[in-house]
PDB file of N, CA and C in Angstrom:
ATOM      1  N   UNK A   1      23.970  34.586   5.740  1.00  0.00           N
ATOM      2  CA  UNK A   1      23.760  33.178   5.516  1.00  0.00           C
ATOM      3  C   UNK A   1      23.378  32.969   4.055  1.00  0.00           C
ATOM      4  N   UNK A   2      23.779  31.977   3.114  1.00  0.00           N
ATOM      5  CA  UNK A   2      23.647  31.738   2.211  1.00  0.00           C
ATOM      6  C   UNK A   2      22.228  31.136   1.858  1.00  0.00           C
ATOM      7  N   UNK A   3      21.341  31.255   0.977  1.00  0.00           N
ATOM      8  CA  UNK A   3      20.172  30.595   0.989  1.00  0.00           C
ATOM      9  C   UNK A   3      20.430  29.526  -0.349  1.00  0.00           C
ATOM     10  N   UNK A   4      19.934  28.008  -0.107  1.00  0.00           N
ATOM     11  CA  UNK A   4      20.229  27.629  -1.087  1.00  0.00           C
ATOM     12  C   UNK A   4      19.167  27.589  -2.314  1.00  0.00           C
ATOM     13  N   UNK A   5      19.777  27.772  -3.553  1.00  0.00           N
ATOM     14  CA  UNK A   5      19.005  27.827  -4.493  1.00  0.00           C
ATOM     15  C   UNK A   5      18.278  26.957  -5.175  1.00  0.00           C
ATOM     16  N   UNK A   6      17.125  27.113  -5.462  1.00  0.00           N
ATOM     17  CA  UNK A   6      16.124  26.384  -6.393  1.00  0.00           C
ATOM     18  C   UNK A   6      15.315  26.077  -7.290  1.00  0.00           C
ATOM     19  N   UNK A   7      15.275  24.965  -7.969  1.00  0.00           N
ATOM     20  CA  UNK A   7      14.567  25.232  -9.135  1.00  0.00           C
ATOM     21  C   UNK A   7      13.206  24.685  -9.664  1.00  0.00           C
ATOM     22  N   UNK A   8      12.018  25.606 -10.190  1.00  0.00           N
ATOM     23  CA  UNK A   8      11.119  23.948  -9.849  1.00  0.00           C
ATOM     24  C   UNK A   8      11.131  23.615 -11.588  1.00  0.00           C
ATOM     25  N   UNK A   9      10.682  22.429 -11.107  1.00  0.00           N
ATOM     26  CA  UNK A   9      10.201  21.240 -12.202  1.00  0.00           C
ATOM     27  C   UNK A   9       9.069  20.738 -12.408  1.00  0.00           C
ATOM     28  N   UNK A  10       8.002  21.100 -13.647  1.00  0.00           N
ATOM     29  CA  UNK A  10       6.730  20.350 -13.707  1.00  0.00           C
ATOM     30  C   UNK A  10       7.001  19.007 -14.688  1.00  0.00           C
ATOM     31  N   UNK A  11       6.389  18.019 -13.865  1.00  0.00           N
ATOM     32  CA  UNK A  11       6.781  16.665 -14.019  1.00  0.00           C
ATOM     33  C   UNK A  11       5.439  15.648 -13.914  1.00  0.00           C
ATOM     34  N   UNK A  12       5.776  14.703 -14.670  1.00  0.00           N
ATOM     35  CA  UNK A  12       4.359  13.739 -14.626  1.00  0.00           C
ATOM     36  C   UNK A  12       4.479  12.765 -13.681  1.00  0.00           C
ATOM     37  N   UNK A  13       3.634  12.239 -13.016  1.00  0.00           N
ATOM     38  CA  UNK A  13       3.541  10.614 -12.336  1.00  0.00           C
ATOM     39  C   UNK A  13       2.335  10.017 -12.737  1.00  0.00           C
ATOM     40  N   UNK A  14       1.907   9.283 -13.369  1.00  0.00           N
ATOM     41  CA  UNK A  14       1.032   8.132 -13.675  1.00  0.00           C
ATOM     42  C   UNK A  14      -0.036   9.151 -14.356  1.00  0.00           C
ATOM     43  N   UNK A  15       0.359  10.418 -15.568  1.00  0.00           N
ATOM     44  CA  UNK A  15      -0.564  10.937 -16.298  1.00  0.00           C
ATOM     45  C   UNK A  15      -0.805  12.538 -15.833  1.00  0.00           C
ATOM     46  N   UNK A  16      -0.564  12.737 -14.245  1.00  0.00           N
ATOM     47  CA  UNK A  16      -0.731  14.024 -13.496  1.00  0.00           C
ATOM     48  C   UNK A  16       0.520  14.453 -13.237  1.00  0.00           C
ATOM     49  N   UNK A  17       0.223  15.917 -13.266  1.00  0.00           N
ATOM     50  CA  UNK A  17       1.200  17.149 -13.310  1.00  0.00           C
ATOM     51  C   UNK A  17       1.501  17.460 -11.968  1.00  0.00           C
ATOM     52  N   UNK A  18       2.730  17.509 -12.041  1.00  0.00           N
ATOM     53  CA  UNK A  18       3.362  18.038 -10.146  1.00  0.00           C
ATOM     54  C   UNK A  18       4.266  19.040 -10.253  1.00  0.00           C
ATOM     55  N   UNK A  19       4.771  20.171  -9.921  1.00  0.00           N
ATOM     56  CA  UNK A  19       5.660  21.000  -9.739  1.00  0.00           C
ATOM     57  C   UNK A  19       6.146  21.097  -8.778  1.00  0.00           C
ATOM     58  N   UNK A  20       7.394  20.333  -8.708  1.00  0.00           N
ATOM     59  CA  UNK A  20       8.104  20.075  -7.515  1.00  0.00           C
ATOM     60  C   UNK A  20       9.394  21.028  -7.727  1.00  0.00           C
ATOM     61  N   UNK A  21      10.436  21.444  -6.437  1.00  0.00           N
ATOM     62  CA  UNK A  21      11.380  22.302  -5.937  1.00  0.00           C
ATOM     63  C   UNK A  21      12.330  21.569  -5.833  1.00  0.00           C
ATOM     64  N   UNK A  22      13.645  21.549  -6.478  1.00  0.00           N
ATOM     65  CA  UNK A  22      14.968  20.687  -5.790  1.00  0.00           C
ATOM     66  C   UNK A  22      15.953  22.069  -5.884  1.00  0.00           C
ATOM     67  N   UNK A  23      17.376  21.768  -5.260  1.00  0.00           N
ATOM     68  CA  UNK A  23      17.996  22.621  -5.577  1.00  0.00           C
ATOM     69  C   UNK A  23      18.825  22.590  -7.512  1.00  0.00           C
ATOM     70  N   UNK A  24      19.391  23.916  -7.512  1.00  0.00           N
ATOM     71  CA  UNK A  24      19.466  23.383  -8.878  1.00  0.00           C
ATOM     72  C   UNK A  24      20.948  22.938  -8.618  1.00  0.00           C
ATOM     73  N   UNK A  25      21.182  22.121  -9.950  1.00  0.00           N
ATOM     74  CA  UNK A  25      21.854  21.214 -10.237  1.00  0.00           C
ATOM     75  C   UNK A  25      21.523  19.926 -10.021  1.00  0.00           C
ATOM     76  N   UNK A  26      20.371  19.725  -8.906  1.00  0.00           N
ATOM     77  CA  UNK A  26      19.979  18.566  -8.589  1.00  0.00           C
ATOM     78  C   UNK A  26      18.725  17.635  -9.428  1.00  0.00           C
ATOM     79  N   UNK A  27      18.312  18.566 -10.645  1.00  0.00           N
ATOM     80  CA  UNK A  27      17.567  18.133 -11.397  1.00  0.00           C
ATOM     81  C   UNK A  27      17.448  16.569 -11.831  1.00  0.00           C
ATOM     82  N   UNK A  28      19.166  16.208 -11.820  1.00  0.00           N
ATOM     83  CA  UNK A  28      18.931  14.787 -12.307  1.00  0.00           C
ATOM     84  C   UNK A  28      18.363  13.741 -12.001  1.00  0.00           C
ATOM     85  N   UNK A  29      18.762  13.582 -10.287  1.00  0.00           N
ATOM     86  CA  UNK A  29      18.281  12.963  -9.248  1.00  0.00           C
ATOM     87  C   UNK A  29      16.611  12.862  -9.179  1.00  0.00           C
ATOM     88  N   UNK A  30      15.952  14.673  -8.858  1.00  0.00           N
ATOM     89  CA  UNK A  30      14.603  14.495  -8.969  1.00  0.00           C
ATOM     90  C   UNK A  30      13.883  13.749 -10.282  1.00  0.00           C
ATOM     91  N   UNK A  31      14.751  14.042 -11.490  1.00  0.00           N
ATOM     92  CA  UNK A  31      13.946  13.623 -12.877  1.00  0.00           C
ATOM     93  C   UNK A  31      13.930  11.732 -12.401  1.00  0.00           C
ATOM     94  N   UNK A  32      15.773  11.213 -11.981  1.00  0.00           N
ATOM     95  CA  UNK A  32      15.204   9.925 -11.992  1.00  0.00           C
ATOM     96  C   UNK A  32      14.438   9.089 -10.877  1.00  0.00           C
ATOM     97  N   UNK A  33      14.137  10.292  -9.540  1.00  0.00           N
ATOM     98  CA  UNK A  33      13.369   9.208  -8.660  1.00  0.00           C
ATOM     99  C   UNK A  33      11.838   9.806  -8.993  1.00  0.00           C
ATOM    100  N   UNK A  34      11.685  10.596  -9.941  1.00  0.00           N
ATOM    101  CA  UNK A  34      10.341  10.837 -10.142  1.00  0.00           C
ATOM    102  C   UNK A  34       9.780   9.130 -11.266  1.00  0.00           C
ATOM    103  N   UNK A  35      11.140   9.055 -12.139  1.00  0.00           N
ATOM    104  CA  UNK A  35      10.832   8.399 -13.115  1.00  0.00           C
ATOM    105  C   UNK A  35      10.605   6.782 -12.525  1.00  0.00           C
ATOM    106  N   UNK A  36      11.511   6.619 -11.087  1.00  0.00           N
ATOM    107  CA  UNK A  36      11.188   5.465 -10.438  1.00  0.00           C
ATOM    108  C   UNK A  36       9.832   5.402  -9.999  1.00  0.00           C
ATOM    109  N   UNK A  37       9.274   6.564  -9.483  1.00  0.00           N
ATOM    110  CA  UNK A  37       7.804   6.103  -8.650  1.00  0.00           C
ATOM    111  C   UNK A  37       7.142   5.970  -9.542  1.00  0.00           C
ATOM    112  N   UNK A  38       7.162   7.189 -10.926  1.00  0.00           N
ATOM    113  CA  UNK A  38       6.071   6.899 -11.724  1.00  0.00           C
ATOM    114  C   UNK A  38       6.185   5.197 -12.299  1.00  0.00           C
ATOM    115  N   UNK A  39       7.113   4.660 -12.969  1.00  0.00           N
ATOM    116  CA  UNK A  39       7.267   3.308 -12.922  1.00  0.00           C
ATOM    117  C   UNK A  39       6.661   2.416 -12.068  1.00  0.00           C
ATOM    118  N   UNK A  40       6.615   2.473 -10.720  1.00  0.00           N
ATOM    119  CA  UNK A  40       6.461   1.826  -9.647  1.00  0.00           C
ATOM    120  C   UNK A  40       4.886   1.740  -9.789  1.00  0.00           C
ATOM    121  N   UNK A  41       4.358   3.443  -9.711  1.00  0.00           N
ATOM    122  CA  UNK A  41       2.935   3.111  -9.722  1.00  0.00           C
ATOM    123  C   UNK A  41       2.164   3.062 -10.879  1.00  0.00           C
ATOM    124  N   UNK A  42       2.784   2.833 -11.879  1.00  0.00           N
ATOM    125  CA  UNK A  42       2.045   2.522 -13.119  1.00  0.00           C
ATOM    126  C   UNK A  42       2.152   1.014 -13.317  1.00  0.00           C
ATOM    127  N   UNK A  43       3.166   0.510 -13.011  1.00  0.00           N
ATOM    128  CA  UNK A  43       3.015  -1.134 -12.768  1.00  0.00           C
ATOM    129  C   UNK A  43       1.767  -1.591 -12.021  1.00  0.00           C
ATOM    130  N   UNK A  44       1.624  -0.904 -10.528  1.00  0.00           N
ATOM    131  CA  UNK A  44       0.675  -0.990 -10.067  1.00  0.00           C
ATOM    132  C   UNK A  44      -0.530  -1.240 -10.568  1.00  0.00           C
ATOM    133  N   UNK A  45      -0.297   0.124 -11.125  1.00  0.00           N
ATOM    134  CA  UNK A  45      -2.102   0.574 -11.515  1.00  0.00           C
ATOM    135  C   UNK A  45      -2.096  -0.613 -12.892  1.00  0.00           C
ATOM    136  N   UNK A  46      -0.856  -0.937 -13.582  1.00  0.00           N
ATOM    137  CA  UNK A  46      -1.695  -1.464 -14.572  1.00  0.00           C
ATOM    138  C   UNK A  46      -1.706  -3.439 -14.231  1.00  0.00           C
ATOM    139  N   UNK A  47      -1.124  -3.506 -13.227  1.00  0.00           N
ATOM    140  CA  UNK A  47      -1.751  -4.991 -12.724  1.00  0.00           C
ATOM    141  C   UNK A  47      -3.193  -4.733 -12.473  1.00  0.00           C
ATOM    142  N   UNK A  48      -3.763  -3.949 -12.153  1.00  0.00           N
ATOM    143  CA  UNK A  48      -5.498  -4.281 -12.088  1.00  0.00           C
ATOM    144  C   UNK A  48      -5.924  -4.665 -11.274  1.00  0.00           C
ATOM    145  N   UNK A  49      -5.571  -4.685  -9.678  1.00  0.00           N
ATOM    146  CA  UNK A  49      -5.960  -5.282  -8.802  1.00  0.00           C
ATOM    147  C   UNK A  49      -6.350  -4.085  -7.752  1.00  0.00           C
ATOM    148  N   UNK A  50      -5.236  -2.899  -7.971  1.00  0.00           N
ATOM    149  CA  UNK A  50      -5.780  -1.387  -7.356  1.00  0.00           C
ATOM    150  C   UNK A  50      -6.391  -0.092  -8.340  1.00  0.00           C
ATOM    151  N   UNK A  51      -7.377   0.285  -7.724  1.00  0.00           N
ATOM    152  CA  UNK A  51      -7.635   1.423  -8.531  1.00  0.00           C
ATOM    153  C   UNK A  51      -7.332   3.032  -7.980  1.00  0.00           C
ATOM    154  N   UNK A  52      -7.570   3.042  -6.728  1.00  0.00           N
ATOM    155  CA  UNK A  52      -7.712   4.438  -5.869  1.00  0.00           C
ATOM    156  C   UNK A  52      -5.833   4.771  -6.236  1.00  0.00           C
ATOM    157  N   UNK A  53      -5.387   5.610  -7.058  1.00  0.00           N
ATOM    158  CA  UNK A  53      -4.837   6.819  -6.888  1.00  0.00           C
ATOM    159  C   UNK A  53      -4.245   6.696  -5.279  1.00  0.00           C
ATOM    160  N   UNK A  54      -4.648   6.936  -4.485  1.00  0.00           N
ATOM    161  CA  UNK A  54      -3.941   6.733  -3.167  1.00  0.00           C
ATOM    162  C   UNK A  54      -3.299   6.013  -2.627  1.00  0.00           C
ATOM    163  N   UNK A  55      -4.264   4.421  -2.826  1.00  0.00           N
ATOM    164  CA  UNK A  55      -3.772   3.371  -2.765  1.00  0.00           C
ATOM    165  C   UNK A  55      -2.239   2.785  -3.505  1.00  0.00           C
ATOM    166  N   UNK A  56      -2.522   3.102  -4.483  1.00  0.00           N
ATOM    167  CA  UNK A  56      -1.376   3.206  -5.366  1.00  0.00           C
ATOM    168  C   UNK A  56      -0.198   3.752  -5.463  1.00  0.00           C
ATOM    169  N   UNK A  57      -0.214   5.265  -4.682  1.00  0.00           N
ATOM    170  CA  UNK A  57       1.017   5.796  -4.237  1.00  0.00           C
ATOM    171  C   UNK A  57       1.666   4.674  -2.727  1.00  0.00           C
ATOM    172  N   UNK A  58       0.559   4.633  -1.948  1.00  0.00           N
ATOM    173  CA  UNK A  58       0.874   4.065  -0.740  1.00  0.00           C
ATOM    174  C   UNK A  58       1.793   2.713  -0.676  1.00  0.00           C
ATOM    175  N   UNK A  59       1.066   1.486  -1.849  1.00  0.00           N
ATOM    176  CA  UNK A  59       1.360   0.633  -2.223  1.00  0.00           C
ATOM    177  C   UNK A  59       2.966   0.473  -3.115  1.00  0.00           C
ATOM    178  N   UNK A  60       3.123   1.405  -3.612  1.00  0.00           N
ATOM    179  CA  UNK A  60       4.640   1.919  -4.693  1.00  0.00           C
ATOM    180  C   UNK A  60       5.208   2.425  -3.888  1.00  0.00           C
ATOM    181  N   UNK A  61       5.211   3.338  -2.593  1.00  0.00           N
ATOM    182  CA  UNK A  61       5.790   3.623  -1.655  1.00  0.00           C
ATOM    183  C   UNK A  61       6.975   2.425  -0.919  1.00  0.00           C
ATOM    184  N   UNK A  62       5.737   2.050  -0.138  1.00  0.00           N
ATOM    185  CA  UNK A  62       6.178   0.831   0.588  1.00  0.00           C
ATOM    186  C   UNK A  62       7.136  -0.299  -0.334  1.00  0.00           C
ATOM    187  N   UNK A  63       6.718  -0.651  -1.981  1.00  0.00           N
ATOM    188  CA  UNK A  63       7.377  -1.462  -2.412  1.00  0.00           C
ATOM    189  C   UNK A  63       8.782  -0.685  -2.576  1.00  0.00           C
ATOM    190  N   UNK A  64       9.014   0.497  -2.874  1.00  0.00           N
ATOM    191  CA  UNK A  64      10.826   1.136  -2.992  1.00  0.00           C
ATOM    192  C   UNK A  64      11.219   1.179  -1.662  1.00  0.00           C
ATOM    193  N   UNK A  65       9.904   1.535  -0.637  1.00  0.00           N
ATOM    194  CA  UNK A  65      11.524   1.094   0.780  1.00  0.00           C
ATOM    195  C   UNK A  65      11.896   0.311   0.844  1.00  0.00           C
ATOM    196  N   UNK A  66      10.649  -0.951   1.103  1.00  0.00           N
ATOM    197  CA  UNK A  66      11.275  -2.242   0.980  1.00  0.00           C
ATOM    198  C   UNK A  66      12.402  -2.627   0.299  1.00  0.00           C
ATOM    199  N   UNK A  67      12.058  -2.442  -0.958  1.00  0.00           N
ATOM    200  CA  UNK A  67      13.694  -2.344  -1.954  1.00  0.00           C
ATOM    201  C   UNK A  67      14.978  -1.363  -1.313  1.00  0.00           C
ATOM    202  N   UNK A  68      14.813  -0.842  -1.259  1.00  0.00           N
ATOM    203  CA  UNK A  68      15.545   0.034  -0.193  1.00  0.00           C
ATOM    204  C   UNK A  68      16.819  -0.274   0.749  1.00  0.00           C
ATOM    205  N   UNK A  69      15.265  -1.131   1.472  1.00  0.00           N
ATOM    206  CA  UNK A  69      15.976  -1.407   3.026  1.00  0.00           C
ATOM    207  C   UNK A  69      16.513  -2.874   2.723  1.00  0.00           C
ATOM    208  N   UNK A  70      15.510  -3.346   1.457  1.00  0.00           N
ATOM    209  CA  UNK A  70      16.355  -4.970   1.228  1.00  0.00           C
ATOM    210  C   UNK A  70      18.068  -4.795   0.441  1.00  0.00           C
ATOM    211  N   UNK A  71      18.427  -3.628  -0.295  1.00  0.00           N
ATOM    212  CA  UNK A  71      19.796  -3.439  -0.674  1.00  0.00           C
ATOM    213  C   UNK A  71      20.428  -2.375   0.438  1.00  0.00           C
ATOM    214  N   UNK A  72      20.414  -1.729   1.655  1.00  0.00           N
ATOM    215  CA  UNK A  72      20.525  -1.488   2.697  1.00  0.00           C
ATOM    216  C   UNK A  72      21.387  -2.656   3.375  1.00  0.00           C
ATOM    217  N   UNK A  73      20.445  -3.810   3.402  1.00  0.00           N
ATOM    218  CA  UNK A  73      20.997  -5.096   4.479  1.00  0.00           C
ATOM    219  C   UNK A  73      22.043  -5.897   3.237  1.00  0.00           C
ATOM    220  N   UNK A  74      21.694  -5.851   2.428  1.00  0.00           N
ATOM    221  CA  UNK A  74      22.633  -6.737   1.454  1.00  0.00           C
ATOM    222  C   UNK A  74      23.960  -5.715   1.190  1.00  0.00           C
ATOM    223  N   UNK A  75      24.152  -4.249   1.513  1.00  0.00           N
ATOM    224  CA  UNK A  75      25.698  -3.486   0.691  1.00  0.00           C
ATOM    225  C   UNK A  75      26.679  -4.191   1.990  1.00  0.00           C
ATOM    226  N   UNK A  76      27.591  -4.239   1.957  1.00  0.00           N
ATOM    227  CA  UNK A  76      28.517  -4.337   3.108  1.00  0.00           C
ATOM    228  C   UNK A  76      29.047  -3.160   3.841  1.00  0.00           C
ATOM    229  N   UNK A  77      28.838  -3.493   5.236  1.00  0.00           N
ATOM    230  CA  UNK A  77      28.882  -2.590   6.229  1.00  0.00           C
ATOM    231  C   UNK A  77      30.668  -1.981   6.353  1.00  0.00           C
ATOM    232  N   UNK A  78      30.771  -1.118   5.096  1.00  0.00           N
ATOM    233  CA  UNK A  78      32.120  -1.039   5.479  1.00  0.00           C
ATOM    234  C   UNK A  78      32.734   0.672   5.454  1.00  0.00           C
ATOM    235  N   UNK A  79      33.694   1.083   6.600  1.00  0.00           N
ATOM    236  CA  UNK A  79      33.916   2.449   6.859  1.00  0.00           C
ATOM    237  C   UNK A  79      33.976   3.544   5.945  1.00  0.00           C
ATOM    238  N   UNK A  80      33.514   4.539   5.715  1.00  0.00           N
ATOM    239  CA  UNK A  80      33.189   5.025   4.023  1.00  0.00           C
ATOM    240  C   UNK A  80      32.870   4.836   2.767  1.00  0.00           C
ATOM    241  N   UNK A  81      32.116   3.725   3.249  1.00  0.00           N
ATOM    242  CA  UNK A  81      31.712   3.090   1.996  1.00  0.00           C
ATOM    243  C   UNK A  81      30.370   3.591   1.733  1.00  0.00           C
ATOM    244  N   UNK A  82      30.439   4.228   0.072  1.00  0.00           N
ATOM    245  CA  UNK A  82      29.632   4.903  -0.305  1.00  0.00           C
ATOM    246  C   UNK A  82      28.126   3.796  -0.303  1.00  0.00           C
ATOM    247  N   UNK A  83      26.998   4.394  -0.718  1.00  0.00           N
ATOM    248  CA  UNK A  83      25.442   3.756  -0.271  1.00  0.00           C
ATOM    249  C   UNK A  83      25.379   3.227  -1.597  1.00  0.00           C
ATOM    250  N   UNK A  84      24.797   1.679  -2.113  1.00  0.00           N
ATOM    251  CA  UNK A  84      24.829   1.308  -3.169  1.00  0.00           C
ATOM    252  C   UNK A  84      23.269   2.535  -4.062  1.00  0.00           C
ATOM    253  N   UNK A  85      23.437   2.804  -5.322  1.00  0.00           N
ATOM    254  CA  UNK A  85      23.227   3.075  -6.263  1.00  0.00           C
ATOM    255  C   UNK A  85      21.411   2.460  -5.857  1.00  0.00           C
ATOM    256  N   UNK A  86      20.556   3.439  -5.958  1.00  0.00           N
ATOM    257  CA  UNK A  86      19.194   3.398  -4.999  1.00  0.00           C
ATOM    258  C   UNK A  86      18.074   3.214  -6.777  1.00  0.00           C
ATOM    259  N   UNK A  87      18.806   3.846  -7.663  1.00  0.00           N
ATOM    260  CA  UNK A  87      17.834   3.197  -8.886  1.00  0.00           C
ATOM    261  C   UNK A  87      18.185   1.554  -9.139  1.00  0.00           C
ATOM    262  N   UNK A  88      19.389   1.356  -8.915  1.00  0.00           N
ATOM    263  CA  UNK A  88      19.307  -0.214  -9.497  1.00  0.00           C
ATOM    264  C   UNK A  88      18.542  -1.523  -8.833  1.00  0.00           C
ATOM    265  N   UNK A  89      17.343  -0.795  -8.660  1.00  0.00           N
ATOM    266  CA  UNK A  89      16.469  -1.987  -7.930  1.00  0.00           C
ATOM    267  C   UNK A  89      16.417  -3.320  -8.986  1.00  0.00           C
ATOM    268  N   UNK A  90      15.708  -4.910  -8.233  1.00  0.00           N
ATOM    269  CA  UNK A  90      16.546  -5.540  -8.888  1.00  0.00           C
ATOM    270  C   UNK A  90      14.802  -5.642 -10.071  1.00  0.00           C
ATOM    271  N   UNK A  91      14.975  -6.402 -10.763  1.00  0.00           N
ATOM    272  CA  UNK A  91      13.213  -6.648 -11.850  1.00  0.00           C
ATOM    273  C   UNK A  91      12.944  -7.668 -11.143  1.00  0.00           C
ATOM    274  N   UNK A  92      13.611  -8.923 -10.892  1.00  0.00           N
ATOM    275  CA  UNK A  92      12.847  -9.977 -10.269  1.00  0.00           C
ATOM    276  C   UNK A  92      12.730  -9.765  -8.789  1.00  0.00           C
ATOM    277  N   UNK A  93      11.324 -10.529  -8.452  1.00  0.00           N
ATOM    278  CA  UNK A  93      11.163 -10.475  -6.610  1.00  0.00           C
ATOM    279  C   UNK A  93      10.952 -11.539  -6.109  1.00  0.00           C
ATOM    280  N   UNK A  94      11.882 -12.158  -5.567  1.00  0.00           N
ATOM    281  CA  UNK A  94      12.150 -13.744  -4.770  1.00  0.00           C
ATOM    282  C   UNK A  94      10.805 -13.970  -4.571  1.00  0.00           C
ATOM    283  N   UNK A  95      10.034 -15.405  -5.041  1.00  0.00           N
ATOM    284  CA  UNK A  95       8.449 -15.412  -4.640  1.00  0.00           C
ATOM    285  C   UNK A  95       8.038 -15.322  -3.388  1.00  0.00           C
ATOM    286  N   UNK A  96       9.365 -15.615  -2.359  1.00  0.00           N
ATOM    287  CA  UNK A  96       8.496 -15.460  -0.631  1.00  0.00           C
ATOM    288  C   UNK A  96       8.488 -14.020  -0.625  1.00  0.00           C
ATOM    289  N   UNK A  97       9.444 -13.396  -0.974  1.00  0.00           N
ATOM    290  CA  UNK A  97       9.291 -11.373  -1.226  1.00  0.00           C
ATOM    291  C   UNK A  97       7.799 -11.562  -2.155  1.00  0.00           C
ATOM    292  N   UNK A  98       7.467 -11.935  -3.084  1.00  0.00           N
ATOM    293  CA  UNK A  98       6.460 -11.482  -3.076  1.00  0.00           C
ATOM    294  C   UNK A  98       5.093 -12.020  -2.638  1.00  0.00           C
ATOM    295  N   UNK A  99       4.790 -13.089  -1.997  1.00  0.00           N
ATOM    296  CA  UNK A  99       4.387 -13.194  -1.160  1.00  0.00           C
ATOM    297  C   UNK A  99       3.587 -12.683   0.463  1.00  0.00           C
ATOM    298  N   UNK A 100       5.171 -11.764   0.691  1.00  0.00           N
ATOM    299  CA  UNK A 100       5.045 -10.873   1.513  1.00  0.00           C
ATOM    300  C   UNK A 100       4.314  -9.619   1.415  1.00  0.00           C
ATOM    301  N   UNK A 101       5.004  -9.264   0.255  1.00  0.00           N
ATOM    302  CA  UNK A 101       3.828  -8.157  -0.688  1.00  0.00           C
ATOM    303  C   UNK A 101       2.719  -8.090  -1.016  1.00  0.00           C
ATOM    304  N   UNK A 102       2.228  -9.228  -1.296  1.00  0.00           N
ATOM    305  CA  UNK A 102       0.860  -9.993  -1.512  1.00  0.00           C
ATOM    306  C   UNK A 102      -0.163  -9.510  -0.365  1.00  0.00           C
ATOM    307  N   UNK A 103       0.679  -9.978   0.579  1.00  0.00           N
ATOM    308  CA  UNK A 103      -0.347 -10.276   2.094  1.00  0.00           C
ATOM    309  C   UNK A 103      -0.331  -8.587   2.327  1.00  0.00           C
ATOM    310  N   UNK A 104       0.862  -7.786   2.344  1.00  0.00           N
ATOM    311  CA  UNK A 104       1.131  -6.710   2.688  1.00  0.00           C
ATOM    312  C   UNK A 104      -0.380  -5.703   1.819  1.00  0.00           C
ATOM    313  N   UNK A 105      -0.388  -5.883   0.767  1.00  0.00           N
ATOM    314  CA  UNK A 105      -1.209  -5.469  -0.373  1.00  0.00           C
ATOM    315  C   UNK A 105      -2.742  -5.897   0.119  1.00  0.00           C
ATOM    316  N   UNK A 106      -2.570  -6.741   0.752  1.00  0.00           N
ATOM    317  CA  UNK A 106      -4.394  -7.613   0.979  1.00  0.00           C
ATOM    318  C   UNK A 106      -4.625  -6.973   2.512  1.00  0.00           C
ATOM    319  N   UNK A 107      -3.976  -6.982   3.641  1.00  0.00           N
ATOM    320  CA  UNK A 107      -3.600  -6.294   4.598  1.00  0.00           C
ATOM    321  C   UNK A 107      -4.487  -4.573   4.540  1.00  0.00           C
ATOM    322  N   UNK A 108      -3.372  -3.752   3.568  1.00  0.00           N
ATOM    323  CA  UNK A 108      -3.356  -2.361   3.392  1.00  0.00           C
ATOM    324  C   UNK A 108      -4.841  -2.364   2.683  1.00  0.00           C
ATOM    325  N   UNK A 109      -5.538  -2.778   1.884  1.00  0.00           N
ATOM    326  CA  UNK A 109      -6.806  -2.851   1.087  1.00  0.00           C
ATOM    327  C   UNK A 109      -7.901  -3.179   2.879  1.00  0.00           C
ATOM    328  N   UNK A 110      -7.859  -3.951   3.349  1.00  0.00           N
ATOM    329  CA  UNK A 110      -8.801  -4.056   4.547  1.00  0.00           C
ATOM    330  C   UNK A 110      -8.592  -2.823   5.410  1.00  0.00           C
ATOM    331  N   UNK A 111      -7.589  -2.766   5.547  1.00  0.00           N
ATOM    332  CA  UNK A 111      -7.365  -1.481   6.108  1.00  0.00           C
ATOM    333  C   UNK A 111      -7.954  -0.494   6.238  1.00  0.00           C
ATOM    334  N   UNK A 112      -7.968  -0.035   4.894  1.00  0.00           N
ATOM    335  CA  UNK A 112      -8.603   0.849   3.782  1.00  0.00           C
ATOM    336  C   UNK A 112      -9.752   1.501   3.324  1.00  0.00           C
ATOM    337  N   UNK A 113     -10.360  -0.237   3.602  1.00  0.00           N
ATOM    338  CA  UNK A 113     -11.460  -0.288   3.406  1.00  0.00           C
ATOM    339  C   UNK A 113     -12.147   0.584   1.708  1.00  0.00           C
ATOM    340  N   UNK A 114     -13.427   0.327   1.690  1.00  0.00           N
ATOM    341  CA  UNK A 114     -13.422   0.439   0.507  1.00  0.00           C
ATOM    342  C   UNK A 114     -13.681   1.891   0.063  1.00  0.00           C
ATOM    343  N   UNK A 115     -13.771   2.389   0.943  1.00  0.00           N
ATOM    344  CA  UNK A 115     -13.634   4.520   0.922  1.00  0.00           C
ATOM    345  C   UNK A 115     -12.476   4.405  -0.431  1.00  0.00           C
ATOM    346  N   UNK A 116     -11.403   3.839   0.302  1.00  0.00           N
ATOM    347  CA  UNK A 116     -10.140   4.615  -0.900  1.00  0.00           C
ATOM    348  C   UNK A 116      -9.516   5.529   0.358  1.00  0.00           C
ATOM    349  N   UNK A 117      -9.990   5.845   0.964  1.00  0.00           N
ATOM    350  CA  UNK A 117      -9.508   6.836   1.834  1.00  0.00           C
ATOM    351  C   UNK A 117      -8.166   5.885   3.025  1.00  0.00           C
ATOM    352  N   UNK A 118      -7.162   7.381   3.142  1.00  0.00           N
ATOM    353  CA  UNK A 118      -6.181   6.707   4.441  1.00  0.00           C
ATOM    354  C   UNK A 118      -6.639   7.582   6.050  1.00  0.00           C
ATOM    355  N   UNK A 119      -7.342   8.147   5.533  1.00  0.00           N
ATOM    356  CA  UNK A 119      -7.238   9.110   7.008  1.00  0.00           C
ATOM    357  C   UNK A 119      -9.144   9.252   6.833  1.00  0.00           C
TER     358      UNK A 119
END
């Protein structure tokens, strides 16, 4: 059986060091969805409204599925048709989308509570 091969990569997200495993050749992919989250949660962190590190992954999480699953329902459902292009999320967010986010964000913080902690 063939084992597939791999390569790791030490890489930043929001200032901290990660050494993550992809296969090789696949470097590109990991470099640009690393470069999406770190984006994601540095927006975060630098709106000023979260501080916990955790929170912040959790919160940047949820906002790329959402994005995700909102260009998911918008590609057209058609027989081999390749998956639209998962970096071109859009910059603007319809105000009832963010809205939703809002509450989603105020929600996940009670949740939370003020530990910082998820578990």
């Amino acid at each position: 059986m063939n084992a597939i091969q791999t390569k790791q990569l030490e890489v930043q997200i929001m200032g901290q060091s990660y050494l993550l495993s992809c296969p090789v050749g696949g470097e590109s992919a990991l470099l640009d969805a690393v470069e999406r989250v770190d984006t994601a949660m540095c927006r975060i962190r630098d709106a000023g409204k979260v501080r916990a590190r955790d929170r912040i992954a959790v919160l940047a999480s949820l906002n790329l599925a959402f994005e995700l699953a909102q260009r998911e329902r918008e590609a057209p459902a058609l027989p081999g048709a390749l998956a639209p292009e998962i970096g071109a999320f859009p910059q603007r967010v319809d105000p009832s989308e963010q809205a939703r986010l809002d509450d989603l964000m105020r929600r996940l913080d009670q949740a939370l509570g003020d530990d910082g902690q998820l578990i």
